[in-house]
C-alpha atoms as a PDB file:
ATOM      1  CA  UNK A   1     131.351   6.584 -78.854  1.00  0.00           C
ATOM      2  CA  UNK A   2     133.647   6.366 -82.209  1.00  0.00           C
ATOM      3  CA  UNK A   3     132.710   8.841 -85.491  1.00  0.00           C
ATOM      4  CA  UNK A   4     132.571   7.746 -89.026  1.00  0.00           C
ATOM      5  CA  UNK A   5     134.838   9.195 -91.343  1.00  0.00           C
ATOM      6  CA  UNK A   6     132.223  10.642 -93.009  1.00  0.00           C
ATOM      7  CA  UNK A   7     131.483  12.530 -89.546  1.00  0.00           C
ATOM      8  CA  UNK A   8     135.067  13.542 -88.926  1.00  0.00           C
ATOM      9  CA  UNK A   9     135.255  15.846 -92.852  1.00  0.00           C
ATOM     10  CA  UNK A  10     132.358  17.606 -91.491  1.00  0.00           C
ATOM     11  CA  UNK A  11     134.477  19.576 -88.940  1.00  0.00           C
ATOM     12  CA  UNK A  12     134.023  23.090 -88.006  1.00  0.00           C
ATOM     13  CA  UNK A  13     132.082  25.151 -85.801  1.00  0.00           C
ATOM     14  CA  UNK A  14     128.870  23.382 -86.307  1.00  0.00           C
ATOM     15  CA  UNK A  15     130.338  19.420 -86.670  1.00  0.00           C
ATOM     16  CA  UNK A  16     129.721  16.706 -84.518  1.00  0.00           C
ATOM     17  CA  UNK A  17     130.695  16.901 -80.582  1.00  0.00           C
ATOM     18  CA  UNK A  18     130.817  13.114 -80.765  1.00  0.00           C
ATOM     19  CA  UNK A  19     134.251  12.476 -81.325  1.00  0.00           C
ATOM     20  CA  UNK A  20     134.833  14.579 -77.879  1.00  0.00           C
ATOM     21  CA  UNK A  21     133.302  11.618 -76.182  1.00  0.00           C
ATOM     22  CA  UNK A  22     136.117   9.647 -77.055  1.00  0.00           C
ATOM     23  CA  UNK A  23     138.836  11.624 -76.329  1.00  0.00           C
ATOM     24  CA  UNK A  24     137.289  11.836 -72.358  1.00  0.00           C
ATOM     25  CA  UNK A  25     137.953   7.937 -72.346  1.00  0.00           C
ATOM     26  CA  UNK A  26     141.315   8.192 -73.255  1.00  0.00           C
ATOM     27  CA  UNK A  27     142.633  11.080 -73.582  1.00  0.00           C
ATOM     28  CA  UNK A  28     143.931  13.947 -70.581  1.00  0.00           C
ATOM     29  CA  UNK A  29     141.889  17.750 -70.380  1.00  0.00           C
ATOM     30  CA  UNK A  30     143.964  20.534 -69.096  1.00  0.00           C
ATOM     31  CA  UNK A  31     142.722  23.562 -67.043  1.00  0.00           C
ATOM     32  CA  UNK A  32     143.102  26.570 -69.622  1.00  0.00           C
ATOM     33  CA  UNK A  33     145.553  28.009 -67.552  1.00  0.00           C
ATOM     34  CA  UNK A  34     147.323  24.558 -66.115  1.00  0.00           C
ATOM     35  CA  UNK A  35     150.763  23.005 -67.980  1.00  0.00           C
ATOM     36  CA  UNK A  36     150.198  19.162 -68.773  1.00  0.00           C
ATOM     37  CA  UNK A  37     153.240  17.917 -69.764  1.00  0.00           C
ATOM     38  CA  UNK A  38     153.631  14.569 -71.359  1.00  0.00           C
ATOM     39  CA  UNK A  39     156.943  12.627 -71.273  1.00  0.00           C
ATOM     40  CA  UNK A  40     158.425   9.112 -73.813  1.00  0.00           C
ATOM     41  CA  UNK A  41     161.260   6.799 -72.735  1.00  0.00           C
ATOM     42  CA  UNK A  42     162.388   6.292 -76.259  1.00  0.00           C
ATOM     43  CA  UNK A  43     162.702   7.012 -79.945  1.00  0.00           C
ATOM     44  CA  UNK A  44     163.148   3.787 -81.717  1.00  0.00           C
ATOM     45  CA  UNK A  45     160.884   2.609 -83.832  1.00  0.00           C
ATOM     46  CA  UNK A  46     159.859   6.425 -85.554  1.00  0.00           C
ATOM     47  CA  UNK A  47     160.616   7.001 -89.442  1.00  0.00           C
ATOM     48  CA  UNK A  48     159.161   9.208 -91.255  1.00  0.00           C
ATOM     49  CA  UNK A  49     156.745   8.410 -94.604  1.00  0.00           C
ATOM     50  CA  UNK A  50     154.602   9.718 -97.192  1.00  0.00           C
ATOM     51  CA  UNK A  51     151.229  10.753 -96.723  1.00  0.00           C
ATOM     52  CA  UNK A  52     149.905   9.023 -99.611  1.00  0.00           C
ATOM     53  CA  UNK A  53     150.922   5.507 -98.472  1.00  0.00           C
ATOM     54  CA  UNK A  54     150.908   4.201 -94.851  1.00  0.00           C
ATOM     55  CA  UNK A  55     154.608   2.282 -95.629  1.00  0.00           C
ATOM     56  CA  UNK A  56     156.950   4.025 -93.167  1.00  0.00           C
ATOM     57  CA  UNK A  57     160.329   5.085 -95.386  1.00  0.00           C
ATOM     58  CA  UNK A  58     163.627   4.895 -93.092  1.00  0.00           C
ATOM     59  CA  UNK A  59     166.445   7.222 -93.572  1.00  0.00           C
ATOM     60  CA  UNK A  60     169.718   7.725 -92.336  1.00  0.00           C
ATOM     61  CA  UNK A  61     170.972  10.463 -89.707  1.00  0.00           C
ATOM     62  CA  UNK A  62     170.070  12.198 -86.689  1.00  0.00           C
ATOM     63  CA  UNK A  63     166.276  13.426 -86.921  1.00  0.00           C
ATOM     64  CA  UNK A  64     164.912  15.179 -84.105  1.00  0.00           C
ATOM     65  CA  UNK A  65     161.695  13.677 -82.079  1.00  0.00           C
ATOM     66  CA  UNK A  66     159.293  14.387 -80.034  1.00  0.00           C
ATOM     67  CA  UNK A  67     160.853  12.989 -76.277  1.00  0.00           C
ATOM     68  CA  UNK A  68     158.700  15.607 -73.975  1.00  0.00           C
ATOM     69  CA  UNK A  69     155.800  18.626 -74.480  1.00  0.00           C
ATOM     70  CA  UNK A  70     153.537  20.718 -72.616  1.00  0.00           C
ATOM     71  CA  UNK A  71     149.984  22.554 -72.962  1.00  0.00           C
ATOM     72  CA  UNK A  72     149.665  25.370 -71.714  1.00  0.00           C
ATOM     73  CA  UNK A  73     146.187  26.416 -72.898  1.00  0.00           C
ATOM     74  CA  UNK A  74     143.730  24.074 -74.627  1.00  0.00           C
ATOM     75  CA  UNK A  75     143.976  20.455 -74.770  1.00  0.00           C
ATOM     76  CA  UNK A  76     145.855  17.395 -75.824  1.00  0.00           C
ATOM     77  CA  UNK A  77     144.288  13.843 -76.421  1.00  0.00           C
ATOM     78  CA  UNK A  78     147.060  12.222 -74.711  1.00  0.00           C
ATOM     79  CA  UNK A  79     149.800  12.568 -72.350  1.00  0.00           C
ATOM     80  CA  UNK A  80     152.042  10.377 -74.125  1.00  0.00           C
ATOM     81  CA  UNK A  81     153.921  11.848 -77.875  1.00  0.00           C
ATOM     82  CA  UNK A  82     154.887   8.468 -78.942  1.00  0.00           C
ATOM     83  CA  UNK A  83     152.271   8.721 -81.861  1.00  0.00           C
ATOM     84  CA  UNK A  84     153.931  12.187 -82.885  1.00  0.00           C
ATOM     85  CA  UNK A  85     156.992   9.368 -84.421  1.00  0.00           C
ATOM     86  CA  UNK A  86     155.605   7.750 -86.714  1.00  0.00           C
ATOM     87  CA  UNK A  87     154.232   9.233 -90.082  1.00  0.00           C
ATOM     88  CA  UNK A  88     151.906   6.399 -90.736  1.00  0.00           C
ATOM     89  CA  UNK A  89     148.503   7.720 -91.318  1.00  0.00           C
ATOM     90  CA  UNK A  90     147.059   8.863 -94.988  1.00  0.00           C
ATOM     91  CA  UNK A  91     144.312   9.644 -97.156  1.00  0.00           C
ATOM     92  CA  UNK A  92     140.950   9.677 -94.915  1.00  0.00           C
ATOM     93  CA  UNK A  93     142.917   7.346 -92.231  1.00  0.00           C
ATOM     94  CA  UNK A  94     141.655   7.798 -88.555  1.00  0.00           C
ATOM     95  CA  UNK A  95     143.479   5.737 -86.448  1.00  0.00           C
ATOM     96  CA  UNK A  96     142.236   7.366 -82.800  1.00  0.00           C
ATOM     97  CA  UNK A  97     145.874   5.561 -81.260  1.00  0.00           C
ATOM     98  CA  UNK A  98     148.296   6.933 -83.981  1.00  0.00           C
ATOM     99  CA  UNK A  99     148.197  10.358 -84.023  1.00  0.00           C
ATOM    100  CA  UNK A 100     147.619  13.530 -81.465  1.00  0.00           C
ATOM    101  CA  UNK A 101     144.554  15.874 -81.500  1.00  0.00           C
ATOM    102  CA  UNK A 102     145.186  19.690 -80.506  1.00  0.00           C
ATOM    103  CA  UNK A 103     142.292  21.091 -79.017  1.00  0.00           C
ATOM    104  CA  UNK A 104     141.091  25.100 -79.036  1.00  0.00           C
ATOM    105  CA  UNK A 105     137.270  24.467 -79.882  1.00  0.00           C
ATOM    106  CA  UNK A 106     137.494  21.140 -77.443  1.00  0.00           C
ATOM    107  CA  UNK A 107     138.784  23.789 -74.725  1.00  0.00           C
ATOM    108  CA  UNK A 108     137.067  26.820 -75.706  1.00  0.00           C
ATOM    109  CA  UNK A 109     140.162  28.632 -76.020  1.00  0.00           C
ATOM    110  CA  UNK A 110     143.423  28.792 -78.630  1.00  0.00           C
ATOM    111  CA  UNK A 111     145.829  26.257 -78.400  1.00  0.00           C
ATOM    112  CA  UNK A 112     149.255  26.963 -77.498  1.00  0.00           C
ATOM    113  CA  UNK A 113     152.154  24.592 -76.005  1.00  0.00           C
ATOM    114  CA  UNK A 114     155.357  23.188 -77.047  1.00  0.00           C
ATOM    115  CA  UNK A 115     157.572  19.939 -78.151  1.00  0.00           C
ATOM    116  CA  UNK A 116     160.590  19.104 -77.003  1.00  0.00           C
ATOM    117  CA  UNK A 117     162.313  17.079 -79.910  1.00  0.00           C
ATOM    118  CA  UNK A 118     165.971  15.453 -79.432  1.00  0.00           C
ATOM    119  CA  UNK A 119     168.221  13.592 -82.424  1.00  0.00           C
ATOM    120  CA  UNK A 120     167.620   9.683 -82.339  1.00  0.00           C
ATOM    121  CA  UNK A 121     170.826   8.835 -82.811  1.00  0.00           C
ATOM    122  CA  UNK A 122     174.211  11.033 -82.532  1.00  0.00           C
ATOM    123  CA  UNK A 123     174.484  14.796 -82.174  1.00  0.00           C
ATOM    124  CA  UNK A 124     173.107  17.480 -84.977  1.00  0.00           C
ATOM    125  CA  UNK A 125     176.097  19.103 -86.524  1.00  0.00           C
ATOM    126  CA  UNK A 126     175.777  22.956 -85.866  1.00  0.00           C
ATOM    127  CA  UNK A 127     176.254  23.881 -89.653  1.00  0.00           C
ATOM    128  CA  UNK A 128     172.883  21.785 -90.894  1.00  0.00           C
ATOM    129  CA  UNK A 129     170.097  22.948 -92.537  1.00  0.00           C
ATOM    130  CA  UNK A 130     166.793  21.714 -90.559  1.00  0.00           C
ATOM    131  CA  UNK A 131     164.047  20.391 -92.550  1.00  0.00           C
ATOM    132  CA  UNK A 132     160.605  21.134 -90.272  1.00  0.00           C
ATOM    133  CA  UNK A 133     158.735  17.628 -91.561  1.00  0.00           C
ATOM    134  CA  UNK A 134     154.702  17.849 -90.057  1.00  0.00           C
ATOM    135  CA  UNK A 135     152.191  15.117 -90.640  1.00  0.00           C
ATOM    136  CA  UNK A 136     148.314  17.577 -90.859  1.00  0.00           C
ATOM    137  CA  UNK A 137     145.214  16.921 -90.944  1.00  0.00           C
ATOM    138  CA  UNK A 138     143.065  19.677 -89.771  1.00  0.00           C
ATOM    139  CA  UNK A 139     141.181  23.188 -90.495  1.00  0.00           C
ATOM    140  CA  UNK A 140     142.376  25.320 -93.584  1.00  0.00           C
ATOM    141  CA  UNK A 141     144.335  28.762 -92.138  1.00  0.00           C
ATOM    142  CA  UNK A 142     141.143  31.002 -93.381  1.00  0.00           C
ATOM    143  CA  UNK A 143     138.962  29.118 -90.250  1.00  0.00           C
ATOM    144  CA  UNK A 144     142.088  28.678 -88.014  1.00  0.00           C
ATOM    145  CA  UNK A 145     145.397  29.773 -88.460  1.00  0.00           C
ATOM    146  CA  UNK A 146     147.792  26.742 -86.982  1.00  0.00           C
ATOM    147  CA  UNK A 147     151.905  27.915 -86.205  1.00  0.00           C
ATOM    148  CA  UNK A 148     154.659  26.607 -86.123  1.00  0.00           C
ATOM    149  CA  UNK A 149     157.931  28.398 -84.057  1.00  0.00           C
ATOM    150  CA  UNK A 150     161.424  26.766 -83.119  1.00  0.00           C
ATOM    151  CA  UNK A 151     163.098  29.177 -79.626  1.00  0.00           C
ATOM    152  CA  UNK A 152     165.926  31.130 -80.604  1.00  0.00           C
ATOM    153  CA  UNK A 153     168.193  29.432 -77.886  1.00  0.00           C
ATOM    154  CA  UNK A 154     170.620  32.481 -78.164  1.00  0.00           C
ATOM    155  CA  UNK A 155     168.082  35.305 -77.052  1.00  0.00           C
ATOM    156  CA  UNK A 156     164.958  32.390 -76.369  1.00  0.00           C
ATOM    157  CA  UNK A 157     163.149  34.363 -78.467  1.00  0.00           C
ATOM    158  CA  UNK A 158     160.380  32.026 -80.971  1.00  0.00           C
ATOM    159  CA  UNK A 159     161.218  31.849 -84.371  1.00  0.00           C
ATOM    160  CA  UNK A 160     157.799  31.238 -86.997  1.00  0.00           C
ATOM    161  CA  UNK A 161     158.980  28.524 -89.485  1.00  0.00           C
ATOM    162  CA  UNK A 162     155.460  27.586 -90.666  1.00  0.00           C
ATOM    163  CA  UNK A 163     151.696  27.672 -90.714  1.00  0.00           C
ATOM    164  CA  UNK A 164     148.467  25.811 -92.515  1.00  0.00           C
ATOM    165  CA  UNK A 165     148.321  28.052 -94.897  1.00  0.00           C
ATOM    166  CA  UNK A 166     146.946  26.767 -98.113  1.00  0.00           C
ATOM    167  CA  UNK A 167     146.238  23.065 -96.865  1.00  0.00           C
ATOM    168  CA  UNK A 168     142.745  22.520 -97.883  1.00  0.00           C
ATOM    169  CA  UNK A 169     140.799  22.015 -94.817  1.00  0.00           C
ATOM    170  CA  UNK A 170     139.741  18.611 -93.487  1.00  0.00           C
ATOM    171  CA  UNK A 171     141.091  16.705 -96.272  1.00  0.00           C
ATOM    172  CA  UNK A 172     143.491  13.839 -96.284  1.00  0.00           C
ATOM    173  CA  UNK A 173     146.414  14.091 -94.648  1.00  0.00           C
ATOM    174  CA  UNK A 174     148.993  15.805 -95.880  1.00  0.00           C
ATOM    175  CA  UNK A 175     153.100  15.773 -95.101  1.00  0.00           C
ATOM    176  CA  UNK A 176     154.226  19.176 -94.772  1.00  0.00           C
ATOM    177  CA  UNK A 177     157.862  19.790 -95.101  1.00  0.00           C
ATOM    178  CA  UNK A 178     159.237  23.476 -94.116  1.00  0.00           C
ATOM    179  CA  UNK A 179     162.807  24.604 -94.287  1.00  0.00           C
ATOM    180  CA  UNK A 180     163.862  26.086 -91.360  1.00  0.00           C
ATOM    181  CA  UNK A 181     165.860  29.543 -91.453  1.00  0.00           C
ATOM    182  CA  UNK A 182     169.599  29.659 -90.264  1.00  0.00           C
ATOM    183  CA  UNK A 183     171.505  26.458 -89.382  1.00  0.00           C
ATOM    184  CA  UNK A 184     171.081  24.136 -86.265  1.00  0.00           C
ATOM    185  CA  UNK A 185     173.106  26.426 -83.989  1.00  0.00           C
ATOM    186  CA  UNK A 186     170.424  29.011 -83.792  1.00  0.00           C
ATOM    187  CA  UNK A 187     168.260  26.396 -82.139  1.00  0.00           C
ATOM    188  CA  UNK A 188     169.827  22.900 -80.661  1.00  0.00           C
ATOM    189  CA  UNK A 189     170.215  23.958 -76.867  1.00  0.00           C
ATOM    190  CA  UNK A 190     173.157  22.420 -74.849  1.00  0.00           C
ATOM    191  CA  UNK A 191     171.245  19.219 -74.644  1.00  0.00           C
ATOM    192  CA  UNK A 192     171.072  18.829 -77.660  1.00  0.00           C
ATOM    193  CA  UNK A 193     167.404  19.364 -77.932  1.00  0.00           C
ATOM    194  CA  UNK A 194     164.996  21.446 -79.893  1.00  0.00           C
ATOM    195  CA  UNK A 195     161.790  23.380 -78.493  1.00  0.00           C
ATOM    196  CA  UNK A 196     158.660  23.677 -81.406  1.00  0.00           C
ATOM    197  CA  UNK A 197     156.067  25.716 -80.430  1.00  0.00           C
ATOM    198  CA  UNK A 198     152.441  24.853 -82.003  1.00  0.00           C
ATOM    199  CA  UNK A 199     149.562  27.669 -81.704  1.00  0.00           C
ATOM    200  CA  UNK A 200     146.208  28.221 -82.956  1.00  0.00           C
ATOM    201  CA  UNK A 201     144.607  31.535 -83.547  1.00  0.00           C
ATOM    202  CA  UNK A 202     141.520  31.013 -82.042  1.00  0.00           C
ATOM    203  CA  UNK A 203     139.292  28.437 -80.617  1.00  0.00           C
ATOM    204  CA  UNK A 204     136.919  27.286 -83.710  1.00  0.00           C
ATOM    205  CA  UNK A 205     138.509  24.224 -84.346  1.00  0.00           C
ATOM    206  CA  UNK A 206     140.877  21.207 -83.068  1.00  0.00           C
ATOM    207  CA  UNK A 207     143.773  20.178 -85.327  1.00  0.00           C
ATOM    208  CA  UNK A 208     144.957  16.259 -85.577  1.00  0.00           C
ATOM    209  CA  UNK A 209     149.028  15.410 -86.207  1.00  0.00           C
ATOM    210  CA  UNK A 210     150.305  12.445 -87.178  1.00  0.00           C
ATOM    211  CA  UNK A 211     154.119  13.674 -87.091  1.00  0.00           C
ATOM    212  CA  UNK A 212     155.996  15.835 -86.026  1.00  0.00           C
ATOM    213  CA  UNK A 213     160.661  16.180 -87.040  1.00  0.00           C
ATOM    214  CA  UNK A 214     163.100  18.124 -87.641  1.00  0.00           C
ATOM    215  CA  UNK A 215     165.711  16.722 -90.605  1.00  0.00           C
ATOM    216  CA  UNK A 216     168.998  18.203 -90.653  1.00  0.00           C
ATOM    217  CA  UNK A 217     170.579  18.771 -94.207  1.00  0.00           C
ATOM    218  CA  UNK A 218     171.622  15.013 -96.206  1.00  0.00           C
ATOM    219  CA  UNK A 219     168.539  13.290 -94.904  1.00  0.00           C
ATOM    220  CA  UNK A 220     165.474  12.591 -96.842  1.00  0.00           C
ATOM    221  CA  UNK A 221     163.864  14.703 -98.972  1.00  0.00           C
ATOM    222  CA  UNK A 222     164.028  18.779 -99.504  1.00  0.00           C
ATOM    223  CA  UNK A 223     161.229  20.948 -98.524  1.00  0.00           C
ATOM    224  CA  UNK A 224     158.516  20.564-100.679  1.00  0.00           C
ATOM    225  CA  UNK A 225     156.308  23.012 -99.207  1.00  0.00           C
ATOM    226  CA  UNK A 226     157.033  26.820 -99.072  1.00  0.00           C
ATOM    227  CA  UNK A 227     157.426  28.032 -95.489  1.00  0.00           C
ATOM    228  CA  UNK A 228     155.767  31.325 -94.540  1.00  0.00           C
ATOM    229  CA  UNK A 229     157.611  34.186 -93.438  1.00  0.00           C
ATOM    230  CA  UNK A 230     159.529  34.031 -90.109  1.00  0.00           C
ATOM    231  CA  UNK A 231     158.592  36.453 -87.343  1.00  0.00           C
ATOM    232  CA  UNK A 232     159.522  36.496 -83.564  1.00  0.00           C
ATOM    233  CA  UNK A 233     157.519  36.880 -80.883  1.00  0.00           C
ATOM    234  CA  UNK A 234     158.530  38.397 -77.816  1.00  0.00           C
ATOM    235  CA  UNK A 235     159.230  35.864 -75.207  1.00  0.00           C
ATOM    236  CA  UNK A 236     158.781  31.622 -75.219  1.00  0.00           C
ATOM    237  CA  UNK A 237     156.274  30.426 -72.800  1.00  0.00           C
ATOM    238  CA  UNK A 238     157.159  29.546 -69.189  1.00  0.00           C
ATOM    239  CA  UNK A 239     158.222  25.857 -68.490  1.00  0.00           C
ATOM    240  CA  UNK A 240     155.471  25.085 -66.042  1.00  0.00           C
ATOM    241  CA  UNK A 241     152.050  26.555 -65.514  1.00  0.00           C
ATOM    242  CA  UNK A 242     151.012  29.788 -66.887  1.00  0.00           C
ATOM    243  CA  UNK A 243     149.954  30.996 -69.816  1.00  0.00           C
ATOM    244  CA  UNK A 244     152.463  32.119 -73.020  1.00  0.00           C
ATOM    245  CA  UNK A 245     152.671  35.337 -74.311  1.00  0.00           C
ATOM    246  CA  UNK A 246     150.377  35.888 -77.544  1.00  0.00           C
ATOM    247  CA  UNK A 247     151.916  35.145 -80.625  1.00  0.00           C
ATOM    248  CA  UNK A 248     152.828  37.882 -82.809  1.00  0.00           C
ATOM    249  CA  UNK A 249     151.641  36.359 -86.098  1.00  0.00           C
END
């Protein structure tokens, strides 16, 4: 069964269940306590945009994408992160195949799980700035508090970068663009890859992105959006089954 748009700005505790229905036709349920992991073969094809036009905006350099994540409590709508590329949705836009939905209130339990994002093209020089670049639509922080962490690959500790705090809730979609603390050493493993952690506080409410990349220094646009203080929690979440420690935020 599909929603009207209309449907979809009345979220919260009390909205509509019948956009649930839809994700069971297409989209994968974890156990609370069960890892899904979703995997994508490539990155071509992702460039970030604006959220007030759909027109995708190319630049140059090695951004970071989504290639690999896993749930580890709550739910994802799909296994694969392919929509997570592409910053292509705006305004009241609800394209069901273009962007990922985060479930704690579809679950009945926080969200928490991670991204593993790697440079499209090239290596990330160890001296850049990262640019945390997010593509929201979803509750404001005052319902449900959604975070943002990038692992400390020296002591794999989780690093906060950035929250929902201030986006109004349920409106259009909004590019969010966080500057990350420290320089691309701190967090590019020997890979090359980058793990972003994405939590809710509490079960309420689901959360729906549209994008998800790091920028290193040179490309695009600065950080528009002023990131919230950076705290560390005490351990990253296990790489298969299980359930993460709490977030300290």
């Amino acid at each position: 069964m599909d929603t009207t748009t209309a449907d979809r700005q009345q979220r919260g505790p009390a909205r509509s269940r019948s956009r649930r229905t839809r994700v069971a036709a297409g989209a994968t349920t974890a156990a609370v306590a069960a890892a899904l992991v979703w995997t994508t073969s490539t990155l071509a094809d992702a460039a970030p945009g604006r959220a007030a036009a759909p027109a995708v905006v190319t630049t140059t350099g090695a951004r970071l994408l989504p290639v690999s994540g896993v749930t580890l409590s709550g739910t994802s709508s799909r296994r694969s992160v392919t929509a997570l590329r592409v910053l292509d949705q705006s305004g009241s836009a609800d394209d069901w195949a273009r962007y990922q939905e985060y479930g704690g209130h579809s679950a009945g339990t926080a969200y928490d799980g991670y991204l593993d994002l790697r440079p499209e093209s090239g290596t990330v020089d160890p001296s850049a700035r990262l640019t945390l670049v997010v593509g929201y639509r979803g509750p404001a922080a005052e319902q449900q508090r959604w975070t943002w962490s990038l692992e400390d690959r020296n002591d794999r500790s989780w690093v906060q970068v950035a929250s929902n705090a201030g986006v109004p809730g349920w409106g259009a979609w909004r590019r969010l663009e966080f500057a990350v603390p420290g320089t691309a050493a701190r967090f590019v493993s020997s890979n090359g890859s980058v793990r972003v952690r994405l939590t809710s506080s509490n079960a309420v409410d689901d959360a729906d992105l549209d994008y998800l990349a790091l920028v290193p220094s040179g490309d695009g646009t600065g950080p528009t959006s002023t990131p919230t203080s950076g705290s560390t929690a005490t351990s990253p979440p296990p790489t298969s089954g299980g359930t993460a420690s709490p977030s300290t935020t």
